[in-house]
N, C-alpha and C. Protein backbone atom coordinates (compact mmCIF):
# COMPACT_ATOMS: atom_id res chain seq x y z
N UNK A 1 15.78 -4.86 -21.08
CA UNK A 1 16.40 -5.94 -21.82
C UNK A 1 15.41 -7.11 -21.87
N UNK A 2 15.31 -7.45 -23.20
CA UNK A 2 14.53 -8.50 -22.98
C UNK A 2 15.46 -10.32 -23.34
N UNK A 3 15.07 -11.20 -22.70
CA UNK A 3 15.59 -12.71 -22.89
C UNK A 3 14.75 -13.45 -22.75
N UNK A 4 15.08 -14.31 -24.34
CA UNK A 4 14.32 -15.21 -25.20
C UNK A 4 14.98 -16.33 -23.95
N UNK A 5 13.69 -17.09 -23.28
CA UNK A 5 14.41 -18.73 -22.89
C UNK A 5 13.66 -19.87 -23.20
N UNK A 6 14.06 -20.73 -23.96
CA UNK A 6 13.31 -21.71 -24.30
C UNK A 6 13.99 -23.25 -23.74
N UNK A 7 12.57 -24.08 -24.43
CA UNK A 7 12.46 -25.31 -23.52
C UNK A 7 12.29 -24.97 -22.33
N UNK A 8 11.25 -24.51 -21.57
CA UNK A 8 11.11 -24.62 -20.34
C UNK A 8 9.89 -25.55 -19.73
N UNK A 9 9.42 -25.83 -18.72
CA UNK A 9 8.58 -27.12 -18.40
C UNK A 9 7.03 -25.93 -18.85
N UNK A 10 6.07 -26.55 -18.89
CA UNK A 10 5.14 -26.40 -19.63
C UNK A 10 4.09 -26.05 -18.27
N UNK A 11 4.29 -26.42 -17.27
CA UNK A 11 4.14 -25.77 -15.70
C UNK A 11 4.31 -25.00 -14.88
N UNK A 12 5.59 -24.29 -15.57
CA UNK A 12 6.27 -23.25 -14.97
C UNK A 12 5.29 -21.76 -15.46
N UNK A 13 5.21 -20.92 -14.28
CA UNK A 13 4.17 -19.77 -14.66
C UNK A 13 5.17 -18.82 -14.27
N UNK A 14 4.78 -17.44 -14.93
CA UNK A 14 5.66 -16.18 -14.77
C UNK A 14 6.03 -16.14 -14.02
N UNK A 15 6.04 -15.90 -12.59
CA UNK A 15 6.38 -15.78 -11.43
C UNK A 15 7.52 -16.57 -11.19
N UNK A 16 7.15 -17.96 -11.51
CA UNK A 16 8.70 -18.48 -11.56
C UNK A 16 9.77 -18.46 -11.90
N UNK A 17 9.24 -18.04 -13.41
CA UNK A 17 10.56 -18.09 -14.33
C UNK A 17 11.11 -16.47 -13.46
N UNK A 18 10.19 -15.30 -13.08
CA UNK A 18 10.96 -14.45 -12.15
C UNK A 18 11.72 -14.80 -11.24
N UNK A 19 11.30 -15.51 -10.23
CA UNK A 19 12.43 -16.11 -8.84
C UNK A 19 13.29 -16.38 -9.37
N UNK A 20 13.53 -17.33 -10.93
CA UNK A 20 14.91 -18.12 -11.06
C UNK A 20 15.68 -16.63 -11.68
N UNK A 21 15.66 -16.16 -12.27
CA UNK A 21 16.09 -14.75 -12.31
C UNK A 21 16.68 -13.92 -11.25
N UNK A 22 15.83 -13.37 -10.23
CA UNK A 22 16.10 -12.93 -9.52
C UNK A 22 17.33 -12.96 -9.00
N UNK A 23 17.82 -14.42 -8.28
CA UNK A 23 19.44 -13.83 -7.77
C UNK A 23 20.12 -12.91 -8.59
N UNK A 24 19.59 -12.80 -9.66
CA UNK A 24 20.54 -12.52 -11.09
C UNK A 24 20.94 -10.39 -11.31
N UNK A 25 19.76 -10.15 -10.51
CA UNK A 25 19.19 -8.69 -10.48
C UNK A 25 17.98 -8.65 -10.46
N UNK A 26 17.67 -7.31 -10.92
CA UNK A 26 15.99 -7.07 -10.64
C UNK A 26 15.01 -7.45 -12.13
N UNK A 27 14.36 -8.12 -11.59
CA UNK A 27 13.02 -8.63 -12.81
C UNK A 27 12.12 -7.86 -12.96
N UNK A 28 11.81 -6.91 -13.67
CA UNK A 28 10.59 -5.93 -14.05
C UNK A 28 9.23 -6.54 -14.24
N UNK A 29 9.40 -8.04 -15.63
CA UNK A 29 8.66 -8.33 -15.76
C UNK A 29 9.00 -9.79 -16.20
N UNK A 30 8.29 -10.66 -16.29
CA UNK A 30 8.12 -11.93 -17.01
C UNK A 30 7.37 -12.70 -17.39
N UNK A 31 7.44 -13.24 -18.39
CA UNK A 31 6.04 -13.68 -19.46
C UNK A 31 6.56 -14.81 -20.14
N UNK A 32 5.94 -15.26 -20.13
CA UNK A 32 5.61 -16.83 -20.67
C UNK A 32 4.75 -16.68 -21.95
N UNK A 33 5.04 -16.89 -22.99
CA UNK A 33 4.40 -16.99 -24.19
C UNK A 33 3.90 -18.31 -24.20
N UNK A 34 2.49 -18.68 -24.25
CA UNK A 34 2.20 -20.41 -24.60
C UNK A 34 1.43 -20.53 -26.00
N UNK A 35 1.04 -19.01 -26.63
CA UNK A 35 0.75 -19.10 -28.02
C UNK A 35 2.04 -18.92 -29.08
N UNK A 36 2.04 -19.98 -29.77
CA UNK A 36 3.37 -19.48 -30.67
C UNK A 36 3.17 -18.69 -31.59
N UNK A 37 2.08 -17.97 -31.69
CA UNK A 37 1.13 -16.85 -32.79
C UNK A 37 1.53 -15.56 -32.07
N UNK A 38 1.42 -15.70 -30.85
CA UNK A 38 1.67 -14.26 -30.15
C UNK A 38 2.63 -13.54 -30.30
């Protein structure tokens, strides 16, 4: 499953946005897009 989250701080790196997830279930993967081309 993938989830679109936006507005997030511009500091925050994958890993994080994993932890805040986590309580949630298991995180496979997470990515931070900072090109809006990509």
């Amino acid at each position: 499953m993938n989830i679109y989250v936006g507005n997030i701080s511009w500091n925050l790196k994958d890993q994080d946005l994993a932890n805040l997830f986590a309580p949630h279930g298991e995180v496979t993967t997470a990515k931070i897009i900072t090109d809006k081309f990509t």
